[in-house]
PDB file of N, CA and C in Angstrom:
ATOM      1  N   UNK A   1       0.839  -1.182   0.000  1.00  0.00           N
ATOM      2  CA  UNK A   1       0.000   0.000   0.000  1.00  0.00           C
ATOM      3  C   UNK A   1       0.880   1.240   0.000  1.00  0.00           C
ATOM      4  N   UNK A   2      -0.019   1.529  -0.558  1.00  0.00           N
ATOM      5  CA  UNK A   2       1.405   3.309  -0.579  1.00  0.00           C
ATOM      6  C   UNK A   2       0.889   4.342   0.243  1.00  0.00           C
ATOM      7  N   UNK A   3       2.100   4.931   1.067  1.00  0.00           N
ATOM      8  CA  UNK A   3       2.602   5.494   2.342  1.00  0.00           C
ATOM      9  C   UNK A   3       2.303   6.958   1.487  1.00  0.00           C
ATOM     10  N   UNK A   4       3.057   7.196   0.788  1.00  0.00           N
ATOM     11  CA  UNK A   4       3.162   8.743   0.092  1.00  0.00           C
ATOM     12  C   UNK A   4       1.496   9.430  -0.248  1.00  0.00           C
ATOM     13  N   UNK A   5       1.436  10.951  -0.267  1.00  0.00           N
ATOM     14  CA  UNK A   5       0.029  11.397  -0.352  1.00  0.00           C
ATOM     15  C   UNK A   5       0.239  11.391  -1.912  1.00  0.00           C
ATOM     16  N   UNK A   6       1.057  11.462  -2.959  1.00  0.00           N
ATOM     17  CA  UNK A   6       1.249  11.439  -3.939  1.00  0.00           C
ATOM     18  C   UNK A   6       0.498  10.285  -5.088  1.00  0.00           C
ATOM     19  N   UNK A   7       1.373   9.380  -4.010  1.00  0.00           N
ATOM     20  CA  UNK A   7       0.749   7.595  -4.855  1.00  0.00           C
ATOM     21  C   UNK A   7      -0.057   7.718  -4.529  1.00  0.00           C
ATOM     22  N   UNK A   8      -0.908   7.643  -3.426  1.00  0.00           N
ATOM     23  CA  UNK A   8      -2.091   7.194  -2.872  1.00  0.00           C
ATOM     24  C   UNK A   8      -3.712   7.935  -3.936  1.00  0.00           C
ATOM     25  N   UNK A   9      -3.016   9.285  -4.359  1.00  0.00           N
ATOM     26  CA  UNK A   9      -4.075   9.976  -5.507  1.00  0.00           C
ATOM     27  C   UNK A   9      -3.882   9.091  -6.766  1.00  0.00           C
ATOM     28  N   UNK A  10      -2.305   8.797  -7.094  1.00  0.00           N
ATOM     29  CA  UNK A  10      -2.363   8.053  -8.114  1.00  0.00           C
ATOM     30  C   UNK A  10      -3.092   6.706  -8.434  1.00  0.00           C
ATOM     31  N   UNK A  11      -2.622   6.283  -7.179  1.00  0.00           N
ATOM     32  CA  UNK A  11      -3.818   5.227  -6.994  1.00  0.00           C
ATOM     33  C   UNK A  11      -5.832   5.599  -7.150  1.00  0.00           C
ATOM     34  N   UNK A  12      -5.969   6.398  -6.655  1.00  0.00           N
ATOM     35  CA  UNK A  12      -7.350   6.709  -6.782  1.00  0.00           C
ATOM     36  C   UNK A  12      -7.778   7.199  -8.016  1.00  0.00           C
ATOM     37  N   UNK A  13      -7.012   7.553  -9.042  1.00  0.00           N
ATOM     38  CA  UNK A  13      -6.727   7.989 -10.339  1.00  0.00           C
ATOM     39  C   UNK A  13      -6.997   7.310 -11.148  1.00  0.00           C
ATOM     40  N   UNK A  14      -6.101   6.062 -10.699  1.00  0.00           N
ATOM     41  CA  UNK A  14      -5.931   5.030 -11.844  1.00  0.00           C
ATOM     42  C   UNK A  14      -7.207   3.972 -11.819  1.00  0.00           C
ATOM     43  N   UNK A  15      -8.212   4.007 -10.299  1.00  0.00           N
ATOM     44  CA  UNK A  15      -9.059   3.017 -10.480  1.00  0.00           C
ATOM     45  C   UNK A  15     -10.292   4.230 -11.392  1.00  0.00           C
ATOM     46  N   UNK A  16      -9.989   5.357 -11.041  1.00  0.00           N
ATOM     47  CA  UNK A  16     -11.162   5.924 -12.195  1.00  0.00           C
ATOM     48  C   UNK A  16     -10.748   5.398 -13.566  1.00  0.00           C
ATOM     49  N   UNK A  17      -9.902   6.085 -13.550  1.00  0.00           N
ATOM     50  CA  UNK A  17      -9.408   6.030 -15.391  1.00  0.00           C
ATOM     51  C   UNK A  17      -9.646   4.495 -15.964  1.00  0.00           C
ATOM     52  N   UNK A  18      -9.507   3.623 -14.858  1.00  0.00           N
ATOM     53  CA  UNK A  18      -9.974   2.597 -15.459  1.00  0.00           C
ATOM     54  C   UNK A  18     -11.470   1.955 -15.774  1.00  0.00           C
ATOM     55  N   UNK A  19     -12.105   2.355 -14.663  1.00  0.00           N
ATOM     56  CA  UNK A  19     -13.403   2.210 -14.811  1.00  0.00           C
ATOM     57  C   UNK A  19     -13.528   3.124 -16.425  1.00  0.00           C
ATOM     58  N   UNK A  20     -13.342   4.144 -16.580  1.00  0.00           N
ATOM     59  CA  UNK A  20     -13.795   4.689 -17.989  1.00  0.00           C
ATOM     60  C   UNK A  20     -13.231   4.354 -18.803  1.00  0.00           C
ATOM     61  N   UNK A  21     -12.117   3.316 -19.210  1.00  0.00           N
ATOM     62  CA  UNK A  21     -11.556   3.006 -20.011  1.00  0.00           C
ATOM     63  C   UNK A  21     -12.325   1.537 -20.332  1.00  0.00           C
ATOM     64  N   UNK A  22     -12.837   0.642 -19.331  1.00  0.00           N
ATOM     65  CA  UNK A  22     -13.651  -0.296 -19.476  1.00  0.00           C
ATOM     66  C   UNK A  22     -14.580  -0.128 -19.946  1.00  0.00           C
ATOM     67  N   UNK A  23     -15.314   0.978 -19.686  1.00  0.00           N
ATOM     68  CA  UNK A  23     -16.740   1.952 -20.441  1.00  0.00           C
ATOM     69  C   UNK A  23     -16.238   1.893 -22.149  1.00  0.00           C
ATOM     70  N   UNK A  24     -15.289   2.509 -22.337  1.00  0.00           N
ATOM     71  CA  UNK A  24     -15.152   2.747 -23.786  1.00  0.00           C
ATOM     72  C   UNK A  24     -14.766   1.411 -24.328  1.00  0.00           C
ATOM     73  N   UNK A  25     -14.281   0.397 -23.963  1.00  0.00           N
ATOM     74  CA  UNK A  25     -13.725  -0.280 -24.660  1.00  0.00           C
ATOM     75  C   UNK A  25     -14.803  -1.684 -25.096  1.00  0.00           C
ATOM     76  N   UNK A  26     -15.699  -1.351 -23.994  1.00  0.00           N
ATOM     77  CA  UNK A  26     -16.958  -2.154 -24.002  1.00  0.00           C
ATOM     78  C   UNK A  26     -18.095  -1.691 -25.006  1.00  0.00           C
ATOM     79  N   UNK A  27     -18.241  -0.394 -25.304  1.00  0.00           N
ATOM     80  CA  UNK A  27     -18.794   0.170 -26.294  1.00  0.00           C
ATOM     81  C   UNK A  27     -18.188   0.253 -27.689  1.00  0.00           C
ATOM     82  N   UNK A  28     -17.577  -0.016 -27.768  1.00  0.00           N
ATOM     83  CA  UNK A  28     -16.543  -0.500 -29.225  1.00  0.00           C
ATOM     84  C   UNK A  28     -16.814  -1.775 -29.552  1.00  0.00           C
ATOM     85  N   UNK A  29     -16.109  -2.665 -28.966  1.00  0.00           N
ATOM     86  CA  UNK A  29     -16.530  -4.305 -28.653  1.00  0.00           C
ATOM     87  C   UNK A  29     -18.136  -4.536 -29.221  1.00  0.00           C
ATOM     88  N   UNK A  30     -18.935  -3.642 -28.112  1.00  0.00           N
ATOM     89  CA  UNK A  30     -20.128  -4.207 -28.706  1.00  0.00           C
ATOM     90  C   UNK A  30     -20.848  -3.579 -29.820  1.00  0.00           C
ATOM     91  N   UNK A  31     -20.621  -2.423 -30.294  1.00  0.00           N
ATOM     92  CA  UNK A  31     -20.810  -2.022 -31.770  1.00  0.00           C
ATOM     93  C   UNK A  31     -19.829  -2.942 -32.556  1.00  0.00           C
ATOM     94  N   UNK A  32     -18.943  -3.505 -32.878  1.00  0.00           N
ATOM     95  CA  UNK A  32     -18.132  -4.220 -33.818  1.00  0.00           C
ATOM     96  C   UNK A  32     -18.890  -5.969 -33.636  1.00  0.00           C
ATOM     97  N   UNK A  33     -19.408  -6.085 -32.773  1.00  0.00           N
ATOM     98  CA  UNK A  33     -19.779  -7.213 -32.633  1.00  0.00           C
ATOM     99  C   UNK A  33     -20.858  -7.235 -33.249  1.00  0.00           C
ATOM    100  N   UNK A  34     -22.001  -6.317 -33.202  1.00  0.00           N
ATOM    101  CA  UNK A  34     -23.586  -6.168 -33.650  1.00  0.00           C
ATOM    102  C   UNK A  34     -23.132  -6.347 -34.995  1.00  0.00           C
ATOM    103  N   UNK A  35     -22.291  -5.412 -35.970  1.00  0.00           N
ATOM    104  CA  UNK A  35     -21.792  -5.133 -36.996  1.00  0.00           C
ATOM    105  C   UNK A  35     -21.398  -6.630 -37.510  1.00  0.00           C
ATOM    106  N   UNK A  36     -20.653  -7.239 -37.222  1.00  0.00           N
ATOM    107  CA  UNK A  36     -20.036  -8.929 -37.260  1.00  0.00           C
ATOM    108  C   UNK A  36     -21.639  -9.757 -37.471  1.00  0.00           C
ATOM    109  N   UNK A  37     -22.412  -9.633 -36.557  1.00  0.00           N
ATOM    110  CA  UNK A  37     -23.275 -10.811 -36.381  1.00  0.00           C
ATOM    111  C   UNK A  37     -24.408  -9.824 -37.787  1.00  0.00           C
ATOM    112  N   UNK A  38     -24.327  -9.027 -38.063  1.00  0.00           N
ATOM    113  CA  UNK A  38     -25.408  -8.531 -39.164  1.00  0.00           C
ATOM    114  C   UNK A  38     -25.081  -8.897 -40.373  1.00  0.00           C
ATOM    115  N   UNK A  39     -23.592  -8.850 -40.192  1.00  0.00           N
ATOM    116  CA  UNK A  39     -22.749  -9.507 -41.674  1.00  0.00           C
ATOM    117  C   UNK A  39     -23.067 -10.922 -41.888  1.00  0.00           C
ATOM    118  N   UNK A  40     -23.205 -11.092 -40.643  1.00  0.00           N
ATOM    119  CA  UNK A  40     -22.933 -13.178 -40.951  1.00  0.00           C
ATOM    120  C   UNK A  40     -24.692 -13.678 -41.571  1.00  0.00           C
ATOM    121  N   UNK A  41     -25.483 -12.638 -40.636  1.00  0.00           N
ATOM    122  CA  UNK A  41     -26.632 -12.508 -40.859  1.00  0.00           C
ATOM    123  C   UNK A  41     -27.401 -12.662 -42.607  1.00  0.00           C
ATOM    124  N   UNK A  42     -26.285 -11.736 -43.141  1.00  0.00           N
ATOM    125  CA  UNK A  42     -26.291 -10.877 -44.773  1.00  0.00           C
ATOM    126  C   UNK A  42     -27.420  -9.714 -44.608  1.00  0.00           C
ATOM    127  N   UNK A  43     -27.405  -8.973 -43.217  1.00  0.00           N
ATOM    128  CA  UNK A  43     -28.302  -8.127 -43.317  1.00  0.00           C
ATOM    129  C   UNK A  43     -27.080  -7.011 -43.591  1.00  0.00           C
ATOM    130  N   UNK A  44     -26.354  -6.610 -44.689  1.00  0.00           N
ATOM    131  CA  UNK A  44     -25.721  -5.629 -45.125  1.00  0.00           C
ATOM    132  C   UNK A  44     -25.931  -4.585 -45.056  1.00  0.00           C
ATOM    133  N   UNK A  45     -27.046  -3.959 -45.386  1.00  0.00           N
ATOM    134  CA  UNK A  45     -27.872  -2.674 -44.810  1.00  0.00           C
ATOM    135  C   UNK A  45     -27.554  -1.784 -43.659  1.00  0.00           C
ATOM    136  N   UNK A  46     -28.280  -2.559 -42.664  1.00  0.00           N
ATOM    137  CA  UNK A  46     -27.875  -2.294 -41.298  1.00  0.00           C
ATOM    138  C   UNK A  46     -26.462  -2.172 -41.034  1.00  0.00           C
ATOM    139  N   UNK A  47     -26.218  -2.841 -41.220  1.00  0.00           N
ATOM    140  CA  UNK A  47     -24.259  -3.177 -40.997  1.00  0.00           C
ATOM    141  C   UNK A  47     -24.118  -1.795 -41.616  1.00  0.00           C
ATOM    142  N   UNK A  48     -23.916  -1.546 -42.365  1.00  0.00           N
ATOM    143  CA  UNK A  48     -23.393  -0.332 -43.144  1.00  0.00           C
ATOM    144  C   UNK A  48     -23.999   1.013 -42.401  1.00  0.00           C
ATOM    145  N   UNK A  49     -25.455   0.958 -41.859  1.00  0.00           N
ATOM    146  CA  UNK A  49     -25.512   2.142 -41.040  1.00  0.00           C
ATOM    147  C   UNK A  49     -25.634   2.057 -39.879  1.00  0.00           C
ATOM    148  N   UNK A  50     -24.722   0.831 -39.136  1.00  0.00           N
ATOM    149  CA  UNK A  50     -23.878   0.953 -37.681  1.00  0.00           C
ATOM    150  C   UNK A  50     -22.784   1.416 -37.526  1.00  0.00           C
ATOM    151  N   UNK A  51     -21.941   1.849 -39.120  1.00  0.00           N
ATOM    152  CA  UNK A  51     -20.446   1.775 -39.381  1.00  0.00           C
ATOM    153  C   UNK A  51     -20.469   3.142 -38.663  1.00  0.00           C
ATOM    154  N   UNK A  52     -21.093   4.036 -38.937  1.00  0.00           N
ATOM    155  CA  UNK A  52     -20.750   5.585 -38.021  1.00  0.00           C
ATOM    156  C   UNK A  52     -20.346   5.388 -36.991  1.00  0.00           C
ATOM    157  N   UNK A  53     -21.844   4.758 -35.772  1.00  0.00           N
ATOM    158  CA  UNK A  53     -21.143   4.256 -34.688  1.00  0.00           C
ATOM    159  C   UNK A  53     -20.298   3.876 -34.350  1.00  0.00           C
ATOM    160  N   UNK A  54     -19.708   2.944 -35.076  1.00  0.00           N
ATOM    161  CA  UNK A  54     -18.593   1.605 -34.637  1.00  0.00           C
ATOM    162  C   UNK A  54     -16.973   3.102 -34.634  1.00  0.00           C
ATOM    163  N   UNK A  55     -17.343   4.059 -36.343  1.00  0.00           N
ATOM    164  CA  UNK A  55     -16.544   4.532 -36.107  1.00  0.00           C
ATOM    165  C   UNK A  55     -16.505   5.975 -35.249  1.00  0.00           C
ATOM    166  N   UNK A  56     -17.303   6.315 -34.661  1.00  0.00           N
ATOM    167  CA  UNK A  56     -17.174   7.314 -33.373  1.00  0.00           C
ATOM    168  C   UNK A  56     -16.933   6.516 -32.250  1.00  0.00           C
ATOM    169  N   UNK A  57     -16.890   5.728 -32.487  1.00  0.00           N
ATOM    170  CA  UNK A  57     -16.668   4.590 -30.739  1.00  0.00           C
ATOM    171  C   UNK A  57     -15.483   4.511 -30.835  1.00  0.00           C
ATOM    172  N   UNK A  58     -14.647   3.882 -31.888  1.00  0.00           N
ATOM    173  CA  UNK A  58     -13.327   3.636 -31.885  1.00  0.00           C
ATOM    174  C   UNK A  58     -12.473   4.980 -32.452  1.00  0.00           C
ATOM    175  N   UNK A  59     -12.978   6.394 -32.674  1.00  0.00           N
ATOM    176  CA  UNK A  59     -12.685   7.823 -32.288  1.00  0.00           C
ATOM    177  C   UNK A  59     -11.955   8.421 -31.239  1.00  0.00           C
ATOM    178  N   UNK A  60     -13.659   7.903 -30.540  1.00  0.00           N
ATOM    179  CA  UNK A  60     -13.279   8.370 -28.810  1.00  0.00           C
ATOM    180  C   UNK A  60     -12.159   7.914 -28.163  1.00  0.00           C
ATOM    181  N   UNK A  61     -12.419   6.730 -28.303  1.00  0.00           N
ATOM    182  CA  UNK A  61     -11.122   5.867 -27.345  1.00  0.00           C
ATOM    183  C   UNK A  61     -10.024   6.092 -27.822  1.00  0.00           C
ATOM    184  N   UNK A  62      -9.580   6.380 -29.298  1.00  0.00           N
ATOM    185  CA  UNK A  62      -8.238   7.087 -29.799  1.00  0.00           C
ATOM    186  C   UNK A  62      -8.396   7.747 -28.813  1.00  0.00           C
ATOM    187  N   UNK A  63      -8.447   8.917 -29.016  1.00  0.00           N
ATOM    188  CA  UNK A  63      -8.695  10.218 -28.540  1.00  0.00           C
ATOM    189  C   UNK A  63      -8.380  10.269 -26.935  1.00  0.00           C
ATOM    190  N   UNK A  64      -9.041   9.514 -26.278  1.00  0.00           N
ATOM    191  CA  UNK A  64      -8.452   9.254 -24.745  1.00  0.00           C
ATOM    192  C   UNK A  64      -7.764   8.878 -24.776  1.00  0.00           C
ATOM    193  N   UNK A  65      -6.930   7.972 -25.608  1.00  0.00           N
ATOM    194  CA  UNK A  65      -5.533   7.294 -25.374  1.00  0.00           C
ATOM    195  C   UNK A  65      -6.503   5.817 -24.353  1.00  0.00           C
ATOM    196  N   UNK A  66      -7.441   5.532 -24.896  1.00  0.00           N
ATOM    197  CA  UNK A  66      -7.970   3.765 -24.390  1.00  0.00           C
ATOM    198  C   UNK A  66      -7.390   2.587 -25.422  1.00  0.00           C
ATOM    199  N   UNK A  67      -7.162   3.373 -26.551  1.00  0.00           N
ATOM    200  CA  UNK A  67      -6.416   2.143 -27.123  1.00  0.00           C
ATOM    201  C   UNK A  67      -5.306   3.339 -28.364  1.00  0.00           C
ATOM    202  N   UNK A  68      -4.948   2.729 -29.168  1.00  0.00           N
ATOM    203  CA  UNK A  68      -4.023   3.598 -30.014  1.00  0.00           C
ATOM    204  C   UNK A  68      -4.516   4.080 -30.995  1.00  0.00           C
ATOM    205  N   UNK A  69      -3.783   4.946 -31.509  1.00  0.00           N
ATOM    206  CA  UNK A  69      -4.222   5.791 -32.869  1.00  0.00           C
ATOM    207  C   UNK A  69      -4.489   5.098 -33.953  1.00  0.00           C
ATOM    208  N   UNK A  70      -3.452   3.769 -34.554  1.00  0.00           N
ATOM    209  CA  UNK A  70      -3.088   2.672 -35.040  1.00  0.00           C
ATOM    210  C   UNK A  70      -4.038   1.750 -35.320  1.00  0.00           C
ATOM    211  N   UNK A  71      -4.228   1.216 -34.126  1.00  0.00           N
ATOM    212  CA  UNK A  71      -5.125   0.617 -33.814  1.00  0.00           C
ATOM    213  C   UNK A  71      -6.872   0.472 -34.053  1.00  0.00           C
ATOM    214  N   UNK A  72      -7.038   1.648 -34.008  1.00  0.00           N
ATOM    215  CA  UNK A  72      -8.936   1.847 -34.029  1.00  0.00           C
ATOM    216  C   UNK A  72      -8.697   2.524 -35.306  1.00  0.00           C
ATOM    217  N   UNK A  73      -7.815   3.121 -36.368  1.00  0.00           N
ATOM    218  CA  UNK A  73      -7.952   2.679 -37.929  1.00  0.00           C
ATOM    219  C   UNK A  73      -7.569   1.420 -38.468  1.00  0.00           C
ATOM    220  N   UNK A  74      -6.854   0.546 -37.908  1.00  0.00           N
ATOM    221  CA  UNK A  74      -6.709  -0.874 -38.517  1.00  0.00           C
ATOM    222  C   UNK A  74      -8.177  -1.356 -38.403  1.00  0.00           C
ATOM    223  N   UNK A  75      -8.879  -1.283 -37.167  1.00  0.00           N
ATOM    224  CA  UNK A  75      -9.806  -1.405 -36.625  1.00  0.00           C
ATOM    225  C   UNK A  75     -11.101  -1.366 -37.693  1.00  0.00           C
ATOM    226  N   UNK A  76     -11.435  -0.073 -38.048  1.00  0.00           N
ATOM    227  CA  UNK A  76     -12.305   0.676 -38.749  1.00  0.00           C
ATOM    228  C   UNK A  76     -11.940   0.152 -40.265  1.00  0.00           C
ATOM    229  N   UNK A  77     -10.710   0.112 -40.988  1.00  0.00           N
ATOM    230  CA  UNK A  77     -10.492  -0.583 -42.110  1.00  0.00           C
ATOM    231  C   UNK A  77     -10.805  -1.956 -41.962  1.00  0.00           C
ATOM    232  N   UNK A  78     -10.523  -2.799 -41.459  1.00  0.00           N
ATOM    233  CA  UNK A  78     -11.259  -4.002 -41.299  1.00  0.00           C
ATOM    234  C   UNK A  78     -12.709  -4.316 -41.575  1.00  0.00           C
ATOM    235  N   UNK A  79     -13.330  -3.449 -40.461  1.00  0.00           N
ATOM    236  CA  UNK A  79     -15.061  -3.649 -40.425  1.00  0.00           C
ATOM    237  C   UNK A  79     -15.570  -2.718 -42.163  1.00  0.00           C
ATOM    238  N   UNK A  80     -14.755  -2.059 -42.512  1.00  0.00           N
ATOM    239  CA  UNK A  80     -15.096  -1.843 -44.089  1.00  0.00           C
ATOM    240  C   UNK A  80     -15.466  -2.574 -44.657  1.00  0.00           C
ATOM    241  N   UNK A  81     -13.525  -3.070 -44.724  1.00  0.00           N
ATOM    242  CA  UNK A  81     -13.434  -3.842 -45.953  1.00  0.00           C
ATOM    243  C   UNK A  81     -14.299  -5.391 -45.699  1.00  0.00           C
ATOM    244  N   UNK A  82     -14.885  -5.588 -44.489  1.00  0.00           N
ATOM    245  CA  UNK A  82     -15.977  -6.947 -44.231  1.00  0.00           C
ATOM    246  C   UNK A  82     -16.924  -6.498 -44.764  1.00  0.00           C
ATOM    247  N   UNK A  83     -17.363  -5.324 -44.744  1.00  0.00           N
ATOM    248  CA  UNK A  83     -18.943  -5.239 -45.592  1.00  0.00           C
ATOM    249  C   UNK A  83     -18.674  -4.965 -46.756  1.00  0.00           C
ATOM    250  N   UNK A  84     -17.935  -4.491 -46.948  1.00  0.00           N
ATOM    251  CA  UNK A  84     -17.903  -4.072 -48.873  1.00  0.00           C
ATOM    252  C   UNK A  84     -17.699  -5.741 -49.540  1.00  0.00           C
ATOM    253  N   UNK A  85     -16.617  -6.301 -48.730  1.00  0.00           N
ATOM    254  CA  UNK A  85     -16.142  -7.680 -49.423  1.00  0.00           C
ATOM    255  C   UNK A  85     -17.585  -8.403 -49.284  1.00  0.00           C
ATOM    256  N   UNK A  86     -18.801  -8.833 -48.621  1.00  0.00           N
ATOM    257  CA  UNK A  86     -19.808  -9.283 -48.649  1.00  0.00           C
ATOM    258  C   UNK A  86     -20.807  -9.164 -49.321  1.00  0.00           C
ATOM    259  N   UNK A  87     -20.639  -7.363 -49.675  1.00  0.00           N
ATOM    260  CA  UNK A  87     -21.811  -6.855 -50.915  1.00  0.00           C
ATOM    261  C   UNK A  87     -21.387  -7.299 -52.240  1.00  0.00           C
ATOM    262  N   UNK A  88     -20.162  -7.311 -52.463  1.00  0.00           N
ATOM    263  CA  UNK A  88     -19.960  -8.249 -54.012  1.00  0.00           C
ATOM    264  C   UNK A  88     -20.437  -9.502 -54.102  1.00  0.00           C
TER     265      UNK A  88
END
């Protein structure tokens, strides 16, 4: 346990930041997932106008630094190129 008044905020810091980092990362997850199961579905449609969502979800969390910059465009190119590759 930490002695210092320093750590001890850091500590109280880090269980927020995490709780909201679980928030965002759970809201990504489950827009990319809805998106996945609509594809498998062949409801293409829909899929295509969840893609906003999926991509303001994986925005945000750039943006906080919940996951990487890198990352949530590999991310977002992926769930594209799954619906475009399905509509052919």
């Amino acid at each position: 346990m930490a002695i210092i008044k320093s750590a001890k905020k850091n500590i109280r810091k880090t269980a927020t930041n995490r709780v909201f980092n679980i928030r965002r990362k759970k809201a990504v997850d489950t827009v990319i997932k809805e998106i996945k199961t609509l594809v498998a579905a062949n409801k293409i449609d829909e899929a295509k106008a969840l893609m906003p969502k999926a991509q303001k979800a994986l925005d945000k969390a750039a943006k906080k630094g919940t996951i990487k910059k890198n990352n949530a465009s590999r991310r977002k190119s992926r769930l594209s190129a799954l619906i475009t590759k399905t509509t052919k």
